[in-house]
Protein backbone atom coordinates (compact mmCIF):
# COMPACT_ATOMS: atom_id res chain seq x y z
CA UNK A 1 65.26 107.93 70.25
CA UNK A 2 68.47 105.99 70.02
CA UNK A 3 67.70 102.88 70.42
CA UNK A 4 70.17 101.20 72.79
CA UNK A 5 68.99 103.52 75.52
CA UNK A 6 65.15 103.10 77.46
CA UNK A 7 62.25 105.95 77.27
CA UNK A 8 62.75 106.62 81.16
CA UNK A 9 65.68 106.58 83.75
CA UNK A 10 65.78 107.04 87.40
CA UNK A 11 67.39 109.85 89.49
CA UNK A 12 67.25 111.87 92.25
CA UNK A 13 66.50 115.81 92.28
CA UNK A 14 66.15 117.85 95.29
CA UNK A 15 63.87 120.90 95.89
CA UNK A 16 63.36 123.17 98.79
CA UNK A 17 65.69 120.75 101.23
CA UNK A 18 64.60 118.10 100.53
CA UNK A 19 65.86 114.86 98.45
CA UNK A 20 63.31 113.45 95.49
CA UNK A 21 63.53 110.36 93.82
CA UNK A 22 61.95 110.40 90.53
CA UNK A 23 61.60 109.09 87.17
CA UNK A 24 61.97 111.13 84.25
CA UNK A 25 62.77 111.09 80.46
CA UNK A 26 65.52 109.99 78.40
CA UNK A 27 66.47 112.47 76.02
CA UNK A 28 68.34 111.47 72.91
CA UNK A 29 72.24 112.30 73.35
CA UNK A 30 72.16 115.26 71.45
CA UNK A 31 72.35 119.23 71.39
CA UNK A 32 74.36 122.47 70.32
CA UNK A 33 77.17 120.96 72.39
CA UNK A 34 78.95 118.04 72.34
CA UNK A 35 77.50 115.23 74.28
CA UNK A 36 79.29 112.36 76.59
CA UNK A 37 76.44 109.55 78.66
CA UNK A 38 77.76 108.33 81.26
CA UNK A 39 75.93 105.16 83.09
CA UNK A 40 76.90 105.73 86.81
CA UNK A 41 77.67 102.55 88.87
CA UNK A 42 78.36 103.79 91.87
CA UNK A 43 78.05 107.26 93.62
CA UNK A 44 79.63 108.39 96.93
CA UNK A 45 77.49 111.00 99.50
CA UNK A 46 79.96 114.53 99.66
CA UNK A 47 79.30 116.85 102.72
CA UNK A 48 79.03 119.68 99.58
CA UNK A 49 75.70 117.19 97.95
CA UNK A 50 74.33 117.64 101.48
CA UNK A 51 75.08 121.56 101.41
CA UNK A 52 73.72 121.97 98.22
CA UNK A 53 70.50 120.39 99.23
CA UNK A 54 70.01 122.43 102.05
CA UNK A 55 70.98 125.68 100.03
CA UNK A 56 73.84 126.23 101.62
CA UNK A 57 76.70 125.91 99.49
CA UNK A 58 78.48 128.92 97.94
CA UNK A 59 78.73 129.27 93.87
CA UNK A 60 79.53 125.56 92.84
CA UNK A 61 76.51 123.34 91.75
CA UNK A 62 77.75 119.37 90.72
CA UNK A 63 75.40 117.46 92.71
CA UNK A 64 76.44 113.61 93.06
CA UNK A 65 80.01 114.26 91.53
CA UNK A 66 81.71 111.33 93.07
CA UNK A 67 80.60 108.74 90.70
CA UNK A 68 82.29 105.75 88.86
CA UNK A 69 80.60 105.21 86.02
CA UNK A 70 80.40 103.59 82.07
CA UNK A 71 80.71 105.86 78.94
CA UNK A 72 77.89 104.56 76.80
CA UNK A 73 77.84 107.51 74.29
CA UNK A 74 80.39 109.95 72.97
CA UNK A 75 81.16 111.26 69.55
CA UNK A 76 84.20 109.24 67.95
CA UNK A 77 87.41 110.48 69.02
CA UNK A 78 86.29 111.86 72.40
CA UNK A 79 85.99 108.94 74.53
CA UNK A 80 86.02 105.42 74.69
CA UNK A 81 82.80 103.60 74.46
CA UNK A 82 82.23 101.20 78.29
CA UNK A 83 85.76 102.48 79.42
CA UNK A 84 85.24 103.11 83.43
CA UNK A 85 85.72 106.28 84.58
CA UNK A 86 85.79 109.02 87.27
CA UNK A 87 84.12 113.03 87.09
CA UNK A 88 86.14 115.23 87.96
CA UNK A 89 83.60 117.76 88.24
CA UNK A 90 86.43 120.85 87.95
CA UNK A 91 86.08 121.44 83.99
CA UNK A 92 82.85 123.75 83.37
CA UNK A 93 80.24 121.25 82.26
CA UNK A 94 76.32 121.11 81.60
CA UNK A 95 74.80 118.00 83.48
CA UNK A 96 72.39 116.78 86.08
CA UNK A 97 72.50 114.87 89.21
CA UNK A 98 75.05 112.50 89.38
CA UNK A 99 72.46 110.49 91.17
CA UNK A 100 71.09 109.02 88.63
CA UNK A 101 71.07 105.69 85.98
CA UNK A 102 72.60 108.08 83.26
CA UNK A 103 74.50 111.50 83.14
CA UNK A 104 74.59 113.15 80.16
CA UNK A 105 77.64 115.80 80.24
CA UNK A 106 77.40 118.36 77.67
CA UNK A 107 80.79 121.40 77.33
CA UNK A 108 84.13 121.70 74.51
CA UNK A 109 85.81 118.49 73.59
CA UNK A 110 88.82 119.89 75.42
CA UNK A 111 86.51 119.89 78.61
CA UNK A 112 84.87 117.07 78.03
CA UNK A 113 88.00 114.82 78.06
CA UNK A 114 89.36 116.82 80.90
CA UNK A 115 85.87 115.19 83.17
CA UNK A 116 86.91 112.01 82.08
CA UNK A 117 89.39 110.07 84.22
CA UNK A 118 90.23 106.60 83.59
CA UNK A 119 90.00 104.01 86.00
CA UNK A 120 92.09 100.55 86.02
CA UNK A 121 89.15 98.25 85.69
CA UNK A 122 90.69 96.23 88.88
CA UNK A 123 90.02 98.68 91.14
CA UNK A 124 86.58 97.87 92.61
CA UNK A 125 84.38 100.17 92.36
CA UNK A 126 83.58 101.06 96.24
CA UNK A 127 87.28 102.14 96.77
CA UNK A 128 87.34 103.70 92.89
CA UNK A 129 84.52 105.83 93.78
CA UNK A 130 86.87 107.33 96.52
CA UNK A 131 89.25 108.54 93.84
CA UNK A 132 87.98 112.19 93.32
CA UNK A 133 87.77 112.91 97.38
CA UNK A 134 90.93 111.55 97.76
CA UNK A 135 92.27 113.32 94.45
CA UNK A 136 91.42 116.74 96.14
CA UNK A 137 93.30 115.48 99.62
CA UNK A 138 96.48 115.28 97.42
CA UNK A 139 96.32 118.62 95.64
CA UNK A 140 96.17 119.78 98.99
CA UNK A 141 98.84 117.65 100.76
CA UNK A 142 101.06 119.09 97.12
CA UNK A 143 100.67 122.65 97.60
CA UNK A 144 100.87 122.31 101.61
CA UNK A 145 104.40 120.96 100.36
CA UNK A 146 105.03 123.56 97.90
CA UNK A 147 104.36 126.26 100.82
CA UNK A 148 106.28 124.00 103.42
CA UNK A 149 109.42 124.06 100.82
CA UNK A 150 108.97 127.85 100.05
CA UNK A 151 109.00 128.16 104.20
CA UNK A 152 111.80 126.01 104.49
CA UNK A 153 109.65 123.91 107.40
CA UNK A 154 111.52 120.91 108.45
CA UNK A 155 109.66 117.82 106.19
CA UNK A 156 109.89 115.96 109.81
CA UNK A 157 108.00 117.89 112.23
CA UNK A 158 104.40 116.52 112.61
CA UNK A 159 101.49 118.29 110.84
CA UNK A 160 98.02 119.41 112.50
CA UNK A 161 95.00 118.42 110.61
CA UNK A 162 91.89 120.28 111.78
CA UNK A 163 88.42 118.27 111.18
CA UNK A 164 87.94 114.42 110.87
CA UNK A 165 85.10 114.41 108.58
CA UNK A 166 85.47 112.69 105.24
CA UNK A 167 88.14 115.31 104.07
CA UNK A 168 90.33 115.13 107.02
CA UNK A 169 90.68 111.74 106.96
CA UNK A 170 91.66 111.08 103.49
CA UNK A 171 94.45 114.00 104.12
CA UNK A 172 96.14 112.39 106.73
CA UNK A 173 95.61 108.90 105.29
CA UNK A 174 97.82 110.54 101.92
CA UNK A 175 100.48 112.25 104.29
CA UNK A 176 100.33 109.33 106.43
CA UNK A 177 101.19 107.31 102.86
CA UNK A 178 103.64 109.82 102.05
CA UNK A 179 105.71 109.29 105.38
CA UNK A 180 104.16 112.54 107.15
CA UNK A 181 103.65 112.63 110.74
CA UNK A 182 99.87 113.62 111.63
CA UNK A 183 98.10 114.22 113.93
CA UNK A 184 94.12 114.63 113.46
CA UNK A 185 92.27 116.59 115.55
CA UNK A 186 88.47 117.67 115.81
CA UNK A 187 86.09 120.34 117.92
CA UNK A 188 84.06 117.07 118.98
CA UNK A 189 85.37 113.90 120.03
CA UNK A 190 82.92 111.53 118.07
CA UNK A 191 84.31 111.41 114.52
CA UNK A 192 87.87 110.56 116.12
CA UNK A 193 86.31 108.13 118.03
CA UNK A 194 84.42 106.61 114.72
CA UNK A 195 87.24 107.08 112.60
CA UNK A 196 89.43 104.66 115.40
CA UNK A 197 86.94 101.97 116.07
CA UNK A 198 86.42 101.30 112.31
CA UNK A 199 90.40 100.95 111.74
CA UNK A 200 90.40 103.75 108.97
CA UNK A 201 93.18 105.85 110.40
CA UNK A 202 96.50 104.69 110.42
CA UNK A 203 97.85 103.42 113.40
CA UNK A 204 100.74 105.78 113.78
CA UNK A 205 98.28 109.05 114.18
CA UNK A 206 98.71 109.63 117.75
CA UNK A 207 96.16 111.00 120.23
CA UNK A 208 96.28 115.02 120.25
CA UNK A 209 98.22 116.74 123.25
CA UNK A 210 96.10 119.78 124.24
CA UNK A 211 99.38 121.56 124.81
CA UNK A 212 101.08 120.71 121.51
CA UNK A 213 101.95 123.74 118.87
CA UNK A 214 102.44 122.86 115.45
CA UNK A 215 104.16 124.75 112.40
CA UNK A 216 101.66 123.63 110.12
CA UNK A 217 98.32 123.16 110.09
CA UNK A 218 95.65 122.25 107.42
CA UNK A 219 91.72 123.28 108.68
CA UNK A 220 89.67 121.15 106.90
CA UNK A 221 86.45 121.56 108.69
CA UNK A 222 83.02 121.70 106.16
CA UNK A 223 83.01 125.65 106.59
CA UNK A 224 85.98 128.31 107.81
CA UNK A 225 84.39 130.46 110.50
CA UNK A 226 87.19 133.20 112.55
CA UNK A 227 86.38 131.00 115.69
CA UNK A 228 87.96 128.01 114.36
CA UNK A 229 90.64 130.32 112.38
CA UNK A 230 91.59 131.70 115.10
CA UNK A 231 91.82 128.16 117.57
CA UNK A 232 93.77 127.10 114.62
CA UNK A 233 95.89 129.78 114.55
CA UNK A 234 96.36 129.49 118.34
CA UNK A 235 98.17 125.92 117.84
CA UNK A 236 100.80 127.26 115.70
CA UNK A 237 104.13 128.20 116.61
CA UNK A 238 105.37 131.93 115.51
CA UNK A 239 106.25 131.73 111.64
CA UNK A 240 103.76 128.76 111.17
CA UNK A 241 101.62 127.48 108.38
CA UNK A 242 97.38 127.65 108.40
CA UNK A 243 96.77 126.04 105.30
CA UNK A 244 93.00 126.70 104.77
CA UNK A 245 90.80 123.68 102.66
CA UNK A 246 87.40 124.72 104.43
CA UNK A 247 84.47 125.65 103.00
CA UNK A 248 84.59 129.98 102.92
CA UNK A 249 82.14 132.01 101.29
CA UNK A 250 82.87 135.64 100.39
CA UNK A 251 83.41 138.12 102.81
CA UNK A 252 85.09 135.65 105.47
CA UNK A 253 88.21 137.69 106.77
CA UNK A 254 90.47 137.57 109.02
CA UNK A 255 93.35 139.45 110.13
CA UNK A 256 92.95 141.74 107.30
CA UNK A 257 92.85 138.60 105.13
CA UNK A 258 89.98 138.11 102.26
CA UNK A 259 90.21 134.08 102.87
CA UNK A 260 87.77 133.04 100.41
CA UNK A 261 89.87 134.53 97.83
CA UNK A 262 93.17 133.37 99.28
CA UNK A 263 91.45 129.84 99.23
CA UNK A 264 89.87 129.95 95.85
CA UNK A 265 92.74 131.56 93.99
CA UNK A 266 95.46 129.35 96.14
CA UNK A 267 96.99 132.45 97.50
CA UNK A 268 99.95 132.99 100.30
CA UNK A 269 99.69 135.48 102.48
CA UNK A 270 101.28 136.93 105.71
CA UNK A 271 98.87 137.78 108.97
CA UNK A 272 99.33 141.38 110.65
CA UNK A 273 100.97 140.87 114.15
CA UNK A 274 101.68 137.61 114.55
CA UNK A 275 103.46 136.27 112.02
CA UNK A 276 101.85 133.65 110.49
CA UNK A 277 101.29 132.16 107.26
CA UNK A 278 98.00 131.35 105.71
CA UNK A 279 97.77 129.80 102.24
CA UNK A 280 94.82 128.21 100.27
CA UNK A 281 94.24 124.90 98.38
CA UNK A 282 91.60 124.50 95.74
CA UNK A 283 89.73 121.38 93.51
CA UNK A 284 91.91 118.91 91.97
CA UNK A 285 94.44 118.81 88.67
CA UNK A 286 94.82 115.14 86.51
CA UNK A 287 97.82 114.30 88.30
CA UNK A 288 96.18 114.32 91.54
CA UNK A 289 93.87 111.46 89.97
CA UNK A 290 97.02 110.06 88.72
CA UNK A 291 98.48 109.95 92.32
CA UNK A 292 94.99 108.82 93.98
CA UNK A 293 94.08 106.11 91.96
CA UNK A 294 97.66 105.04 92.77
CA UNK A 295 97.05 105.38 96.63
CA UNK A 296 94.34 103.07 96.36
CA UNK A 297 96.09 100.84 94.77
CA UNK A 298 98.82 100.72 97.32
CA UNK A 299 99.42 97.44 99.07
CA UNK A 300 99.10 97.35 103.40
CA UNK A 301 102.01 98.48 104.66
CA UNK A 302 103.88 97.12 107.76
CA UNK A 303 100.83 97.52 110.26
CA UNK A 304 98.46 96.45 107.73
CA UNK A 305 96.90 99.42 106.66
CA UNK A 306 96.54 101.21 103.19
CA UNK A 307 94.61 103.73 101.85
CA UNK A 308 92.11 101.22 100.24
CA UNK A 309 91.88 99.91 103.61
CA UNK A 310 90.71 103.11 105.13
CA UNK A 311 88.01 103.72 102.35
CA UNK A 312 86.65 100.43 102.67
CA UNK A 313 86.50 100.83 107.01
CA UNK A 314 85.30 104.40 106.60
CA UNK A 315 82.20 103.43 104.43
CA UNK A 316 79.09 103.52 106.53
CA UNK A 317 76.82 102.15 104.10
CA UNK A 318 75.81 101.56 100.65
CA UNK A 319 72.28 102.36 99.56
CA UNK A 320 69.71 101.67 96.41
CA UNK A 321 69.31 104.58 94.53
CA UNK A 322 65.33 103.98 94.97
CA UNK A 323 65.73 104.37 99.10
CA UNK A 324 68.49 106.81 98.69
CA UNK A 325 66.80 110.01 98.84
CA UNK A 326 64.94 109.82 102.61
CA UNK A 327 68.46 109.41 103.75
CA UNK A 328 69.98 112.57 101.63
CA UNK A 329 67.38 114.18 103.15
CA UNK A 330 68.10 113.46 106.72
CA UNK A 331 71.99 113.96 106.68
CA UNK A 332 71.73 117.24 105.02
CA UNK A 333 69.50 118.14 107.87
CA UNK A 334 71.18 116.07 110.75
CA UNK A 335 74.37 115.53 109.28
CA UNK A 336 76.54 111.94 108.67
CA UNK A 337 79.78 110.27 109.83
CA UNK A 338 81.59 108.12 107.61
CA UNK A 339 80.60 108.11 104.22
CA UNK A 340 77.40 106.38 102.64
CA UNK A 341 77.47 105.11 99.07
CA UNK A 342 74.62 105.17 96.53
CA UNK A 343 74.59 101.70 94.67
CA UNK A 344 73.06 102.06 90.94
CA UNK A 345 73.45 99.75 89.27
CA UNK A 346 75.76 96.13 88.81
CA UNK A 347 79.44 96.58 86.48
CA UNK A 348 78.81 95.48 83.81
């Protein structure tokens, strides 16, 4: 056993639903495979942790990916020993929860570094932790750019951004950065209403005009059904965008579309009849981490608000990673609005 490290560690599992917090052994960092331990800080609660607990999430398994957390071992020339970093949880890795006191990430040096994504040890961790969310909001607000360009959409006209969960709102908080006009809309009036009292959303999103039509659209609701493809598709204008970031699962069409594929392969594609546009956005590249951890670093603007700001009014809660699992449990069951952090341990 190396010594540095204890016999046991904390984490939590989940089986049949439900959310188990356990202790289990430490295994020396070693194997076939390279190996990189990571000693989490910090983890953030993802609508796709609460999916996967409840069975219900299509072909990806990286349960507790938004973490900020310590390297603490890693072969010489692969990463820095106690550098801070983020998961990205893209590169095809072997690892457990992310829930846990350590990680142990196991794939090709080329991979390995590729997980890895440093984090200026200013940024506090419970806006940090936000960085691979929000790094996933700007691939998406890129390619709804490079589509909007290929289009030839006028940058000015206001964009329609379908579902104010956790996704949504980091979106439009990046266009709204960028100098977009947004306007976020929902199926149920309660996450707006959350999302205003706490002061995350900028001040400039307006209310939504029943009656408005749009030329672009991003649906970012936790799964893509036709029902809300098809309201979607009702708010835009002839020649307009659907830019889909919803969850799909395979066999999801839709006007002869196959838009699981055209989301997970970041396809454009043309609708029979009406003419419309429907594109996909997928996962995250380094310079989305690059432009993220920049967001978060942005100072207030004019009315006061930044993205940082947003994270911080958004959060819900923070948690012990002891107490953590009853509540996994529950908001994979019941759902959650705003987003609940997992504290686990101190920076060090």
């Amino acid at each position: 056993m190396t010594p540095e490290f204890p016999l046991t560690y904390q984490r939590i599992e989940h089986h049949d639903g439900i959310a188990i917090h356990t202790t289990v052994p430490l295994p020396p960092p070693t194997g076939d495979a390279p190996v990189v331990r990571l000693a989490p800080e910090i983890a953030g609660v993802c609508r796709s942790d609460l999916r996967e607990i409840t069975g219900n999430r299509y072909a990806r398994r990286d349960f507790g990916h938004e973490i900020v957390a310590t390297v603490v071992h890693a072969p010489p020339g692969l990463a820095e020993l106690h550098q801070r970093v983020l998961l990205d949880p893209h590169p095809v890795l072997t690892r457990g929860s992310g829930f846990a006191e350590y990680v142990d990430l196991r794939g090709t040096p080329a991979h390995l570094q590729a997980a890895l994504v440093p984090i200026p040890h200013a940024l506090p961790a419970d806006v940090a932790v936000f960085g691979e969310p929000l790094a996933c909001a700007v691939h998406c607000t890129t390619r709804l750019h490079e589509v909007s360009a290929a289009l030839r959409f006028d940058r000015q006209e206001p964009i329609g951004v379908y579902g104010a969960g956790m996704a949504g709102t980091l979106i439009t908080a990046a266009l709204t950065a960028e100098g977009h006009r947004c306007v976020l809309l929902n199926p149920r009036p309660h996450r707006i209403e959350f999302l205003r009292r706490s002061g995350a959303l900028p001040p400039a999103i307006p209310s939504h005009d029943t009656g408005q039509r749009f030329t672009r659209i991003v649906l970012v609701t936790a799964t893509a059904t036709p029902a809300l493809l098809t309201e979607c598709t009702g708010m835009l204008s002839d020649g307009g965008l659907l830019l889909v970031f919803a969850g799909t699962s395979p066999g999801l069409r839709y006007h002869g579309l196959d838009i699981d594929r055209v989301r997970r392969e970041q396809l454009t594609a043309t609708t029979a009849g009406r003419t419309l546009t429907v594109a996909g956005t997928y996962g995250a590249r380094r310079e989305d981490f690059t432009t993220a951890l920049a967001l978060l670093h942005r100072e207030p603007d004019t009315h006061g608000w930044s993205p940082a700001d947003c994270v911080r009014r958004v959060t819900t809660g923070v948690l012990e990673l002891r107490t953590a699992a009853a509540f996994l449990t529950t908001a994979a069951a019941h759902g959650a609005v705003g987003k609940t952090l997992i504290r686990i341990r101190e920076a060090s």
